[in-house]
N, C-alpha and C. Protein backbone atom coordinates (compact mmCIF):
# COMPACT_ATOMS: atom_id res chain seq x y z
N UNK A 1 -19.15 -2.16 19.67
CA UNK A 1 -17.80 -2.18 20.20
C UNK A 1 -17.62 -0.97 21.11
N UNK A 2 -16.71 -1.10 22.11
CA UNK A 2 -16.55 0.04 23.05
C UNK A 2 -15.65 1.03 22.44
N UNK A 3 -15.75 1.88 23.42
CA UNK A 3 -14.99 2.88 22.95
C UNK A 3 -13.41 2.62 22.80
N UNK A 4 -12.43 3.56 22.16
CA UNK A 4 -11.12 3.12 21.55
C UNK A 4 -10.47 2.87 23.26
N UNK A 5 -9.58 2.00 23.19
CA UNK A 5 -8.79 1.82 24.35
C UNK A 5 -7.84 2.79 24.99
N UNK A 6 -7.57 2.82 26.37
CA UNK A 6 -6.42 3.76 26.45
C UNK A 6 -4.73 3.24 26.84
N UNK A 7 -4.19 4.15 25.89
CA UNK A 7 -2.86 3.85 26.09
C UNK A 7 -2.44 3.36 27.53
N UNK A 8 -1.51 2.75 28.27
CA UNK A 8 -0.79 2.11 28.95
C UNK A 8 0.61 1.90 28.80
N UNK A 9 0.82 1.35 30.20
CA UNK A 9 2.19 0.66 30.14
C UNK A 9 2.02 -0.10 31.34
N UNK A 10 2.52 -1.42 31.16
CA UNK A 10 2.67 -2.55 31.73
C UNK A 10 4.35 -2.67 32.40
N UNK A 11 4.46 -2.33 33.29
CA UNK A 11 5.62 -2.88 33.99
C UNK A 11 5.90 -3.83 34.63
N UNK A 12 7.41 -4.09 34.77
CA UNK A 12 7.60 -5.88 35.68
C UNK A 12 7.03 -5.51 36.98
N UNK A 13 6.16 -6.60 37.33
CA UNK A 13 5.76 -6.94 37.80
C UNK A 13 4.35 -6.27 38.24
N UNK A 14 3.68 -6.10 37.52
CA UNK A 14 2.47 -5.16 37.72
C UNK A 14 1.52 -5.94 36.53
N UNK A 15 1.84 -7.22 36.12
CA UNK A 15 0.52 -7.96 35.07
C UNK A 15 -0.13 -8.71 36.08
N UNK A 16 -0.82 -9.20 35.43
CA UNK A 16 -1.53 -9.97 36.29
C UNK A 16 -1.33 -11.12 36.67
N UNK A 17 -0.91 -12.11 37.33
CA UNK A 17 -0.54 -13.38 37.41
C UNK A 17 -1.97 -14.47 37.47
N UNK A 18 -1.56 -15.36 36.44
CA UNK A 18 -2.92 -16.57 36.87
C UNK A 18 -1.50 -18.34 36.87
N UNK A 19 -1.90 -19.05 37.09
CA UNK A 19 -1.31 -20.54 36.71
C UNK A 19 -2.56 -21.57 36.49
N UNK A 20 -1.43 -22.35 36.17
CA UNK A 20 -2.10 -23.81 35.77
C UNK A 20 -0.71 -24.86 35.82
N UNK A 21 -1.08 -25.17 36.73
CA UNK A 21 -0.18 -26.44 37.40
C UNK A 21 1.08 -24.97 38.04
N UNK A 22 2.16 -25.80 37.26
CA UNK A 22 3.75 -25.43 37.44
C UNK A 22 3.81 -24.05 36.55
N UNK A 23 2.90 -23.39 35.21
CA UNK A 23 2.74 -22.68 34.58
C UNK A 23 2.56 -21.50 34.73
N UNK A 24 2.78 -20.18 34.93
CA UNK A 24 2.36 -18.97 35.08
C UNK A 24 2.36 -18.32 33.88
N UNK A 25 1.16 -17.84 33.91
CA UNK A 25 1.16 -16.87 32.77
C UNK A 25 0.49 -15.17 32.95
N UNK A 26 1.12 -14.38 32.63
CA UNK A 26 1.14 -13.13 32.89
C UNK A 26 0.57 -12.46 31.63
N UNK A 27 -0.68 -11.53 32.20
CA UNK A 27 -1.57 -10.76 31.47
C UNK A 27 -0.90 -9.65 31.17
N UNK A 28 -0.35 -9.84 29.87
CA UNK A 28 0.31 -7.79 29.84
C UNK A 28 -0.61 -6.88 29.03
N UNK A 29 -1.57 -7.62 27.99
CA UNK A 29 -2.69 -6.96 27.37
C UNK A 29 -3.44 -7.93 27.15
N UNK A 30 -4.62 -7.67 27.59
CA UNK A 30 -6.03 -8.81 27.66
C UNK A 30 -7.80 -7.70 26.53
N UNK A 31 -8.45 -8.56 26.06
CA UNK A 31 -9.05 -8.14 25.22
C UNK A 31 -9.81 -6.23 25.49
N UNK A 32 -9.93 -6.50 27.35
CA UNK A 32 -10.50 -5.49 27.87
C UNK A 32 -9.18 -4.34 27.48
N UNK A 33 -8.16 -4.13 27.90
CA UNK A 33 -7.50 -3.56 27.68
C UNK A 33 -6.64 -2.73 26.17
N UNK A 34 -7.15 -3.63 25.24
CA UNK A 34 -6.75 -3.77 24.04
C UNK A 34 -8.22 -3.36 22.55
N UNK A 35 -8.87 -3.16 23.37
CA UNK A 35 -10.34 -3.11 22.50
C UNK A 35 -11.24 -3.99 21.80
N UNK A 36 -10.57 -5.23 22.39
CA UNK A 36 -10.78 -6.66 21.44
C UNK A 36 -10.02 -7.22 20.45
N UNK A 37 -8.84 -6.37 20.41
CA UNK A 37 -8.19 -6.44 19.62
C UNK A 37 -7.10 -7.61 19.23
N UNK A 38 -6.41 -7.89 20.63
CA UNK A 38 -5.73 -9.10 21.16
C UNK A 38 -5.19 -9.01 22.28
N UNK A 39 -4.64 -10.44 23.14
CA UNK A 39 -4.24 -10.88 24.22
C UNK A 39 -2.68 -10.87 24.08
N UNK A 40 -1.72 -10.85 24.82
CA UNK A 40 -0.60 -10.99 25.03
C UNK A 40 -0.15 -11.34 26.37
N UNK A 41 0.24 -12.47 26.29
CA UNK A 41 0.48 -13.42 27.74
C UNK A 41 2.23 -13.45 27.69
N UNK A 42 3.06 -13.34 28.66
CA UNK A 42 4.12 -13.97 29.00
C UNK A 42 4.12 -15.18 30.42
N UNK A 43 4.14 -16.60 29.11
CA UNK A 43 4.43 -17.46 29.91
C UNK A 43 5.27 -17.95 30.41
N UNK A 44 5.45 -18.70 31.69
CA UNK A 44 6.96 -19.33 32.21
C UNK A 44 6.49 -20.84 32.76
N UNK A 45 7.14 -21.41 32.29
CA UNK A 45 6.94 -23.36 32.37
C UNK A 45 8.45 -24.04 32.54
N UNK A 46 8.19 -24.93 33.23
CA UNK A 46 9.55 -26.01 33.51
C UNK A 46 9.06 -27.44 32.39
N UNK A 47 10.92 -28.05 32.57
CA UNK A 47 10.59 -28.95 31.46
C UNK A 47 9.26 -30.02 31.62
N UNK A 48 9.27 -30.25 30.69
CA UNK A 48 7.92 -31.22 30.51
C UNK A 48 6.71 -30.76 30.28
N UNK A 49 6.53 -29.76 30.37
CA UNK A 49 5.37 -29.03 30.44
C UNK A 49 4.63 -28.98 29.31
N UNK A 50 2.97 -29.67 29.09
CA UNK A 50 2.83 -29.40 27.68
C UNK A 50 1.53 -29.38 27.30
N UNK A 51 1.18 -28.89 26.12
CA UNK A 51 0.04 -28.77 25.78
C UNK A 51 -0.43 -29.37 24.61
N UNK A 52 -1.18 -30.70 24.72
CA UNK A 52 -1.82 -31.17 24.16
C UNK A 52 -2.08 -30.80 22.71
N UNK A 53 -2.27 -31.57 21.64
CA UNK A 53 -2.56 -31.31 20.22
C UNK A 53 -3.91 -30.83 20.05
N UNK A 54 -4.40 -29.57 19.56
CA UNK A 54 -5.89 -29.00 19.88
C UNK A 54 -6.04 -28.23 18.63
N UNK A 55 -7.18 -27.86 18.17
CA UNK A 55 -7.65 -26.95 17.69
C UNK A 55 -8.51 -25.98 17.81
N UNK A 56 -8.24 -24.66 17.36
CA UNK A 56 -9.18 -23.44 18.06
C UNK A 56 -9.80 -22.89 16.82
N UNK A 57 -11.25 -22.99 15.56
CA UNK A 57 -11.20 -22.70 14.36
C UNK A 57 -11.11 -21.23 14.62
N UNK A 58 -11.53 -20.47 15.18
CA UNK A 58 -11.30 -19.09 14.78
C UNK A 58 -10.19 -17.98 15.60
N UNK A 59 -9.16 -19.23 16.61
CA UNK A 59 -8.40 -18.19 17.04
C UNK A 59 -6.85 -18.49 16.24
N UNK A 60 -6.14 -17.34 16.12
CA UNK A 60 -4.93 -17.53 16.10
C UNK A 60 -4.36 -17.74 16.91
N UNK A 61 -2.66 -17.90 16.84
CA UNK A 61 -1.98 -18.13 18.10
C UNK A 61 -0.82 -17.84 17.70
N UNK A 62 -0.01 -16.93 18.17
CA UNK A 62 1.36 -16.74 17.63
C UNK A 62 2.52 -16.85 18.78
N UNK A 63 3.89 -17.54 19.03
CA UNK A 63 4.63 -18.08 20.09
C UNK A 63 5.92 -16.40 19.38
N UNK A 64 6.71 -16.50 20.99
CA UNK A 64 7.77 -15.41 20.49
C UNK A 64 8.45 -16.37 21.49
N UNK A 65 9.77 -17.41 21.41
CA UNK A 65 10.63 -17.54 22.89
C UNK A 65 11.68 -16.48 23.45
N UNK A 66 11.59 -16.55 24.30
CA UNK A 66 12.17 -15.42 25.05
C UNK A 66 13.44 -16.57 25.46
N UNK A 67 13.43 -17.20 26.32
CA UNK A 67 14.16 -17.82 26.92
C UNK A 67 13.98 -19.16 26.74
N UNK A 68 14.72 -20.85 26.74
CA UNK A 68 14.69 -21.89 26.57
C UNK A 68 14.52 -22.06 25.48
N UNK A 69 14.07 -23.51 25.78
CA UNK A 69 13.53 -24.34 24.10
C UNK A 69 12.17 -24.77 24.36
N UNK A 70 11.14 -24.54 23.38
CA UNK A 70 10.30 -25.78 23.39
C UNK A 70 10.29 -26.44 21.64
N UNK A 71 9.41 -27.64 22.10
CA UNK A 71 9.06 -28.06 20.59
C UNK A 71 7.76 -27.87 20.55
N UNK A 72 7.35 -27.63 19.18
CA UNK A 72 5.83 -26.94 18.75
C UNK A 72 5.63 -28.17 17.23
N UNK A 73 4.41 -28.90 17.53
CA UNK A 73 4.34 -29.90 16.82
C UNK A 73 2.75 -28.82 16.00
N UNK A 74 2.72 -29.02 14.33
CA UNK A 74 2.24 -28.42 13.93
C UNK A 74 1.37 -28.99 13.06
N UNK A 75 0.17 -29.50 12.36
CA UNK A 75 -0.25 -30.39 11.70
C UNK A 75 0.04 -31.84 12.16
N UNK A 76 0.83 -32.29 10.56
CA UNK A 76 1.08 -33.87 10.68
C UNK A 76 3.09 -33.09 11.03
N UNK A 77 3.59 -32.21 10.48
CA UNK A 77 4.72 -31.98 10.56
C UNK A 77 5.31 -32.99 11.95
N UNK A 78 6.74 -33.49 12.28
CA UNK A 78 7.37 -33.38 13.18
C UNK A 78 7.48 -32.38 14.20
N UNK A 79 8.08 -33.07 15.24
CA UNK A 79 7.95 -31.37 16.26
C UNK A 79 9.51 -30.92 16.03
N UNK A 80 9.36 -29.43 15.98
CA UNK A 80 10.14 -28.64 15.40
C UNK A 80 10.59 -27.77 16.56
N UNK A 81 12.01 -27.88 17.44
CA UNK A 81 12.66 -27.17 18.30
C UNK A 81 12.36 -25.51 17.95
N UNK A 82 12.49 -25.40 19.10
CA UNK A 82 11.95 -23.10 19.08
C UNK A 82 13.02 -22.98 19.99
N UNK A 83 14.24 -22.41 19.90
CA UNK A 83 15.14 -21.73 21.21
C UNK A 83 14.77 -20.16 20.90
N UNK A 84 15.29 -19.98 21.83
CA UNK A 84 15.12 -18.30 22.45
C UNK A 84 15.29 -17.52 20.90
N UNK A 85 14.47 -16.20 20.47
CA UNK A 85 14.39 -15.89 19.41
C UNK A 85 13.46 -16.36 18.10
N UNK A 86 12.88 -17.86 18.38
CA UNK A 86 12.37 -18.20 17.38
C UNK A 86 10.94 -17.86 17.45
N UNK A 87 10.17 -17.77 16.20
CA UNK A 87 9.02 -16.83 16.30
C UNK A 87 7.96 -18.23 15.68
N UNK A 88 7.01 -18.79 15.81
CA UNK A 88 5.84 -19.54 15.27
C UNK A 88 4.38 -18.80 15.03
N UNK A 89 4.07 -18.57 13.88
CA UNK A 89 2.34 -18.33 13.85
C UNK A 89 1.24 -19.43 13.67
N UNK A 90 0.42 -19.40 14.16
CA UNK A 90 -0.51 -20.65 14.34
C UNK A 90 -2.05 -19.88 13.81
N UNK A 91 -2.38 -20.10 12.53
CA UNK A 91 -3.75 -19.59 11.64
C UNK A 91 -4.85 -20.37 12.90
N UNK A 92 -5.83 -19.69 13.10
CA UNK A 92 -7.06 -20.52 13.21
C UNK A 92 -7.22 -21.62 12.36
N UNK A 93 -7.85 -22.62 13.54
CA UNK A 93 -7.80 -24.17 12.83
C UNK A 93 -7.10 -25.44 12.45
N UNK A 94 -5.97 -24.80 13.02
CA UNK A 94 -4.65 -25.32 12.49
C UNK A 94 -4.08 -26.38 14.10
N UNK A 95 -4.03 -27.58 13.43
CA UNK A 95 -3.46 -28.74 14.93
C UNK A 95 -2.49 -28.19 15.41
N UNK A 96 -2.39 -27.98 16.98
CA UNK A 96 -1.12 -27.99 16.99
C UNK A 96 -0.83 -28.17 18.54
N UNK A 97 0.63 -28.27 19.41
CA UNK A 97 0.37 -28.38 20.85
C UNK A 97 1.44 -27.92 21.02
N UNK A 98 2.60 -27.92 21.66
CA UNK A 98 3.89 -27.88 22.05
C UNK A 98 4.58 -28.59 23.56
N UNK A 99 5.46 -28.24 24.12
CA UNK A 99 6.50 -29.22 25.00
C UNK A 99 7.21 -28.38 25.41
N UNK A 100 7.91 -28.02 26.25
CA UNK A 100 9.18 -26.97 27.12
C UNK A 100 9.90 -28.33 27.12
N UNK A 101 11.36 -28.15 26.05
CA UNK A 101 12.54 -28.73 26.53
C UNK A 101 13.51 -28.68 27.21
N UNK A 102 13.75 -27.25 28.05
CA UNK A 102 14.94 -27.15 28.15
C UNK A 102 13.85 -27.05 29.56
N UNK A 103 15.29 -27.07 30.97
CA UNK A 103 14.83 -26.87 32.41
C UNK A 103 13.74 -25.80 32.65
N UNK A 104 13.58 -24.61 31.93
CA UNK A 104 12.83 -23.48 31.70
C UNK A 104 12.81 -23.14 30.88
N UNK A 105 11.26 -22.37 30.54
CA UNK A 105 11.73 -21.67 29.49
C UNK A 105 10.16 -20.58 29.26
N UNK A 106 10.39 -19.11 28.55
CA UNK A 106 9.60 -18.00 28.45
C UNK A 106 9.32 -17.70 27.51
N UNK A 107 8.05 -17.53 27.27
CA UNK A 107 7.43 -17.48 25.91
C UNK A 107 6.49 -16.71 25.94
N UNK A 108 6.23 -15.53 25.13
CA UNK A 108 5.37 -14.86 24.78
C UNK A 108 4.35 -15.20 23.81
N UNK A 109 2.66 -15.23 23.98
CA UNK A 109 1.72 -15.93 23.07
C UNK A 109 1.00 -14.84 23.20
N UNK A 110 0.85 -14.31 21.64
CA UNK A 110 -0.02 -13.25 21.35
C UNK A 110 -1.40 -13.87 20.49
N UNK A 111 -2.50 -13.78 21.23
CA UNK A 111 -3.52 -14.31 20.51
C UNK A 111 -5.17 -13.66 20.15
N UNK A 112 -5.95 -14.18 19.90
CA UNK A 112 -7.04 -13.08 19.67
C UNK A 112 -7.58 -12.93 21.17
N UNK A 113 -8.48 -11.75 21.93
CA UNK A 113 -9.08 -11.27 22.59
C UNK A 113 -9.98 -12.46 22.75
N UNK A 114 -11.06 -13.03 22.20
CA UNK A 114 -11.47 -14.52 22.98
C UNK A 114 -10.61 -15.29 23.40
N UNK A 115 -9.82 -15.77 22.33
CA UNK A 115 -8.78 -16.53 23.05
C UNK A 115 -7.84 -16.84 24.70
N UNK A 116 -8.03 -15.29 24.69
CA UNK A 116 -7.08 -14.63 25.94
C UNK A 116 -8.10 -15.08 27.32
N UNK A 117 -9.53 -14.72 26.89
CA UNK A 117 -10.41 -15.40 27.87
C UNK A 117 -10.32 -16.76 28.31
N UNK A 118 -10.10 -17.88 27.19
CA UNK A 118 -9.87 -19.32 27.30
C UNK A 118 -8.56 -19.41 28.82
N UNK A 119 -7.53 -18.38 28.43
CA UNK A 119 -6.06 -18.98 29.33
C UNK A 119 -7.14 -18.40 30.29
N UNK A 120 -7.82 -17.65 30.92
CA UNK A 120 -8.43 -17.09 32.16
C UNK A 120 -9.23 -18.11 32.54
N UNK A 121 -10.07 -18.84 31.34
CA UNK A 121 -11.11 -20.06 32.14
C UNK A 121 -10.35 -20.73 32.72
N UNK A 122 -8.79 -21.13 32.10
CA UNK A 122 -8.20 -22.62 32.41
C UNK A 122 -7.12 -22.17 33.56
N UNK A 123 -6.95 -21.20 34.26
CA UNK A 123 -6.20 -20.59 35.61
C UNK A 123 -6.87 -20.26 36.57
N UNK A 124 -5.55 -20.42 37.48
CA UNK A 124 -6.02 -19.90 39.04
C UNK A 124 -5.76 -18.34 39.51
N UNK A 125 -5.90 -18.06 39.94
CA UNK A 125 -5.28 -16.70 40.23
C UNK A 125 -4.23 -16.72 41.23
N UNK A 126 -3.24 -15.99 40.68
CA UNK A 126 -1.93 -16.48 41.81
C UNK A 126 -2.25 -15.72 43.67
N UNK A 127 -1.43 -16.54 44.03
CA UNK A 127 -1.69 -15.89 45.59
C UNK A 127 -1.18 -14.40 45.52
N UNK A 128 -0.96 -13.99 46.56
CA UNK A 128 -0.22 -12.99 47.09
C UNK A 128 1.32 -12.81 46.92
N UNK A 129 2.28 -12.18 45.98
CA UNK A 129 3.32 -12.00 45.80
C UNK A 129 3.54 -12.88 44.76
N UNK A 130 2.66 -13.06 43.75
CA UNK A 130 2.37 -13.98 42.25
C UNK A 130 2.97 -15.52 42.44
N UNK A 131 2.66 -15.89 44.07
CA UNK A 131 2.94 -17.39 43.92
C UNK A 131 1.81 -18.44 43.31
N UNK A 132 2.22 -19.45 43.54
CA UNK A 132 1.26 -20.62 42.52
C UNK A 132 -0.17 -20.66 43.62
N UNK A 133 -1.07 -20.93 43.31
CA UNK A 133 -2.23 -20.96 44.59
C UNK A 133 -2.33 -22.72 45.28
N UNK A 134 -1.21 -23.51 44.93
CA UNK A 134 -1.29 -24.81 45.42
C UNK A 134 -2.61 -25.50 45.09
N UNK A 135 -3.01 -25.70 44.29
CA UNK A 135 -3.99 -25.95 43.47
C UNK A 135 -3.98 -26.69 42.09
N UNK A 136 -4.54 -27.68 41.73
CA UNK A 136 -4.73 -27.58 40.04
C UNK A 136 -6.01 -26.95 39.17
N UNK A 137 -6.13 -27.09 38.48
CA UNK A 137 -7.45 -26.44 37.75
C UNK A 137 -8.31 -28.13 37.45
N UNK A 138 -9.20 -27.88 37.92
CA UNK A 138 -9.37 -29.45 37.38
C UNK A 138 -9.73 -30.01 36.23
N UNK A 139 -10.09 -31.26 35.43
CA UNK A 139 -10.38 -31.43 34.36
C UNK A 139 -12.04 -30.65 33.71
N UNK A 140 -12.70 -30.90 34.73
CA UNK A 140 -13.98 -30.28 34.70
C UNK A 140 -13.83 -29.06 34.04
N UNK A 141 -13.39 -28.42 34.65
CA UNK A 141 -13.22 -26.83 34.42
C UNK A 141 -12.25 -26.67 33.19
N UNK A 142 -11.50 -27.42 32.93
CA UNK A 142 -11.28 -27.19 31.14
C UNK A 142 -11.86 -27.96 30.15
N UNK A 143 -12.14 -29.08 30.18
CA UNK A 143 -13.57 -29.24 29.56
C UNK A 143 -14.79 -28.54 29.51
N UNK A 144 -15.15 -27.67 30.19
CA UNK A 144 -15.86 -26.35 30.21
C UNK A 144 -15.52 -25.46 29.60
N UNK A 145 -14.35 -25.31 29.71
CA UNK A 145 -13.57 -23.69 28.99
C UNK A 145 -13.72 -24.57 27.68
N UNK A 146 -12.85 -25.64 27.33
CA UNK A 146 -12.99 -26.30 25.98
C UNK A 146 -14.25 -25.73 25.26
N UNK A 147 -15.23 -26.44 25.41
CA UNK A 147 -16.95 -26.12 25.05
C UNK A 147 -17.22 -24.40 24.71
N UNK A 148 -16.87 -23.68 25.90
CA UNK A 148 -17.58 -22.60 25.32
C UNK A 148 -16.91 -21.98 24.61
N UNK A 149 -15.33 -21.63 24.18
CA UNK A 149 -14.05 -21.37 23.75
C UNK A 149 -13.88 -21.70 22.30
N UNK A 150 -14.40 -22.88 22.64
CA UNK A 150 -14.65 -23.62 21.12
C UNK A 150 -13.32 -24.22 20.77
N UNK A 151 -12.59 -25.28 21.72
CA UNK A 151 -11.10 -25.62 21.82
C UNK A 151 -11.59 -27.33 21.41
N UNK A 152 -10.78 -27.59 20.42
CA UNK A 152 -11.14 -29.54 19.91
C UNK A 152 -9.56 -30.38 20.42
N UNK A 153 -9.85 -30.79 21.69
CA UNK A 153 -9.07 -31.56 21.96
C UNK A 153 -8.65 -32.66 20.77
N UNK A 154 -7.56 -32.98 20.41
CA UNK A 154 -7.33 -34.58 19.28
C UNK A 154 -6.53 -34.69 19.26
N UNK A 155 -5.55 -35.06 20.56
CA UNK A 155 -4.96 -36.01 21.46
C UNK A 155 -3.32 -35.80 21.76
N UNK A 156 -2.71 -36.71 22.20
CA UNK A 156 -1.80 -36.51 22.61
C UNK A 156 -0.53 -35.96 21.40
N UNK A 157 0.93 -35.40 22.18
CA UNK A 157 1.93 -35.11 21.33
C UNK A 157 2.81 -36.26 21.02
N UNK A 158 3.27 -36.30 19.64
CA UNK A 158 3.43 -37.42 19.42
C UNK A 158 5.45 -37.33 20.23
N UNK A 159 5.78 -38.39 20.94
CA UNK A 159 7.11 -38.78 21.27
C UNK A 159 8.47 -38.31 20.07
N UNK A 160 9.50 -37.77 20.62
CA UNK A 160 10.39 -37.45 19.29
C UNK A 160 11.35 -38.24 19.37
């Protein structure tokens, strides 16, 4: 392991910007920065936006909303509304996907240091002045990240 990390501070607008589709997600601590320790992304998504029912066995995943609603479908559970304030932890191994309900909405996902690599396989890097790069990521290339990431697609979110 490397040596201990050094302190920081992350200010607006000084993370790093990547997307995927309509999605931005902002690097405020990534494994390099953190010692391996963990990732911390602030994401921003419009409604509809969603992520598939998956499993990751050895990463965690923990949601903080900042702003909006989404629903976070968890096992076999129903999907269970998150407005601004609500906090979800997600164990390694554990099914799960979520949905942005409301017009927008901001969410902070703190996860392990591999993990944090996975959101980097599956983004673009934003243009110049953290716009979207007009681009998608294509399927290829997350079926790739899937594989080495160790991410088990098993299928869609179920309708509420």
């Amino acid at each position: 392991m490397a040596g201990a990390a050094e302190a920081y501070i992350c200010r607006p607008g000084e993370s790093e910007i990547r997307w995927m589709g309509d999605t931005s997600t902002h690097f405020l601590a990534t494994g390099k920065e953190t010692n391996d320790a963990f990732c911390l992304v602030d994401e921003r998504a419009k409604r509809g936006e969603a992520v598939p029912l998956h499993r990751h066995a050895k990463d965690m995943e923990s949601f903080y909303v900042l702003e909006g609603e989404i629903s976070l479908f968890i096992d076999n559970q129903p999907g269970a509304r998150a407005a601004a304030g609500s906090f979800a932890h997600i164990p390694g191994g554990t099914v799960h996907g979520f949905r942005v309900e409301s017009d927008t909405a901001r969410y902070l996902i703190m996860t392990t240091a591999h993990h944090g690599e996975f959101y980097r396989a599956i983004t673009l890097p934003s243009l110049v002045g953290g716009l979207p790069p007009g681009q998608g990521v294509s399927d290829d290339t997350i079926n790739e990240a899937c594989g080495k990431y160790g991410i088990e697609f098993i299928g869609a979110l179920p309708e509420q």
